[in-house]
Protein backbone atom coordinates (compact mmCIF):
# COMPACT_ATOMS: atom_id res chain seq x y z
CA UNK A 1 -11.94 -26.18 -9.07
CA UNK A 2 -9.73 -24.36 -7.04
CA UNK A 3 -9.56 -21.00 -8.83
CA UNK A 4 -10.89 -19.26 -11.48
CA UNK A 5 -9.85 -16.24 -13.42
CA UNK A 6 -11.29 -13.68 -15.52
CA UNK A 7 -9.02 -12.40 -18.09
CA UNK A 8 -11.58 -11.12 -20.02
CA UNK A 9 -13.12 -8.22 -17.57
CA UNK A 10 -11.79 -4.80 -18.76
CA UNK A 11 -12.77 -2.00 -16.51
CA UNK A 12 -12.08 1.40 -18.08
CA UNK A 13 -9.47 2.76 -20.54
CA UNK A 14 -8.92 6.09 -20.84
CA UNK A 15 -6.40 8.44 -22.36
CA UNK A 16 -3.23 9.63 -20.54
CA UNK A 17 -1.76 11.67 -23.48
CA UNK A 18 -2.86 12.56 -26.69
CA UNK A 19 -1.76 9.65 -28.91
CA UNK A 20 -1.90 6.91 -25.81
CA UNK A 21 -4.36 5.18 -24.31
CA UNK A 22 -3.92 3.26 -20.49
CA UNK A 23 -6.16 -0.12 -20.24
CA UNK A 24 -7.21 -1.21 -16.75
CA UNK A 25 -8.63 -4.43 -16.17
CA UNK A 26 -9.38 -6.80 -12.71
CA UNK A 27 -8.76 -10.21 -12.73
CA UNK A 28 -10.90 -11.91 -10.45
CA UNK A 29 -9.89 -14.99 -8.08
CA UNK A 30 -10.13 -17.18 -5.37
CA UNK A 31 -8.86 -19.55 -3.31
CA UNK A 32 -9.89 -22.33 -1.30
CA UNK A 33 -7.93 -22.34 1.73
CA UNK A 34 -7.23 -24.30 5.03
CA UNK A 35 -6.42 -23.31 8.15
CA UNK A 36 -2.84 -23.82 7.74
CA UNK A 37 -3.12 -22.03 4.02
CA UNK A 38 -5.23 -18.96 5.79
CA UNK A 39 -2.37 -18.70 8.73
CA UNK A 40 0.33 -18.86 6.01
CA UNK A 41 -1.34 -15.99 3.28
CA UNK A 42 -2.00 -13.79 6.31
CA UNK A 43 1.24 -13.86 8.25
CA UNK A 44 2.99 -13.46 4.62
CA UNK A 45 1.98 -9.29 4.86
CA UNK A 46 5.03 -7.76 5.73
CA UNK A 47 2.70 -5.78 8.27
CA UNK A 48 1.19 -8.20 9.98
CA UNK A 49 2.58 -9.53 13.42
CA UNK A 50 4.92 -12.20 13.48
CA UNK A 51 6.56 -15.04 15.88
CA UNK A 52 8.89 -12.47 16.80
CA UNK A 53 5.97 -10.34 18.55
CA UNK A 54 4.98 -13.21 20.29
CA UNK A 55 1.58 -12.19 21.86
CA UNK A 56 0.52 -10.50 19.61
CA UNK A 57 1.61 -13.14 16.83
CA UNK A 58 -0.35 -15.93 19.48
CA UNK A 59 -3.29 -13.25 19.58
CA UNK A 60 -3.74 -13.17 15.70
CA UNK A 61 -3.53 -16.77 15.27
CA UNK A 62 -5.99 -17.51 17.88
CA UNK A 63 -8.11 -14.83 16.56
CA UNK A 64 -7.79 -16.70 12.46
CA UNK A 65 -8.24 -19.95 14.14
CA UNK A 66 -11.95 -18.70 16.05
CA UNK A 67 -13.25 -16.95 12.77
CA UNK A 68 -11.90 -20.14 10.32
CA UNK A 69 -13.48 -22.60 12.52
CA UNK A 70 -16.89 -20.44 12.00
CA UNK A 71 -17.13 -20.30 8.78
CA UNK A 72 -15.04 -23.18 7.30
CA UNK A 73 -16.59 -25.71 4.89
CA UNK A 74 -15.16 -29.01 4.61
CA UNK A 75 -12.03 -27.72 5.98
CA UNK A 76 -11.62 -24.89 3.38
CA UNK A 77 -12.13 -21.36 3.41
CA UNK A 78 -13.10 -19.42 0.15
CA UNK A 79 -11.39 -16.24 -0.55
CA UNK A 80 -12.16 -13.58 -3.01
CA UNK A 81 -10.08 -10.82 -4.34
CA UNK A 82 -9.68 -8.96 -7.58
CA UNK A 83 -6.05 -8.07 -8.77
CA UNK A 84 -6.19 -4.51 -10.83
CA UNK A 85 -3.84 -3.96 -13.58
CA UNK A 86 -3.09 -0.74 -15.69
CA UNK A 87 -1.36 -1.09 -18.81
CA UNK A 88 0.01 1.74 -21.03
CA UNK A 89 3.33 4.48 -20.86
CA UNK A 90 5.23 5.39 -18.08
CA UNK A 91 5.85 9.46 -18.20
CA UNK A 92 8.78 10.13 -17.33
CA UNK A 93 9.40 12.84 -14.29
CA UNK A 94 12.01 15.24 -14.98
C-alpha cells in the first residue's frame, strides 16, 4: 500500500466561544517515494532553491541524491507527516 490515512484520530476540541466548539484532528500519511518523487516534493516549497539558483539548486540535489541513496529501500523512500486540521467558526475582526 502506498498510503494510509487516519481519519479517525481526533486530537483535542475545545471551546472558542460560549455556544461553539473548534475540533482539531491529524490525519496521518505517507508516501513511498523515489528519487525522482523526493527531488520533485522537495523542490515544490516555494522556499526551497531552484534551477534558477543554479549552485545552490545543483548543491541541494546532490545533497537529496547522497542521503536517498543511504537510506532507500527498493528504490523508495518512506515519508511520514501528519496534516492538522481545525474545524469550527471564523470570528470575525472588526
Amino acid at each position: 500500500m502506498f498510503g494510509s490515512l487516519d481519519l479517525a484520530r481526533k486530537i483535542t476540541s475545545q471551546n472558542t466561544s460560549r455556544t461553539e466548539t473548534q475540533k482539531k484532528f491529524a490525519l496521518t500519511n505517507e508516501q513511498f517515494l523515489d528519487l525522482e518523487g523526493l527531488l520533485g516534493r522537495i523542490t515544490s516549497a516555494s522556499y526551497m532553491p531552484n534551477v534558477d539558483g543554479e549552485e545552490r539548486f545543483t548543491a541541494l540535489t546532490q545533497d537529496v541524491t547522497r542521503l536517498f541513496e543511504g537510506s532507500e529501500k527498493k528504490g523508495k523512500v518512506r515519508l511520514l507527516y501528519d496534516t492538522f486540521i481545525s474545524l469550527g467558526p471564523v470570528a470575525r475582526v472588526r
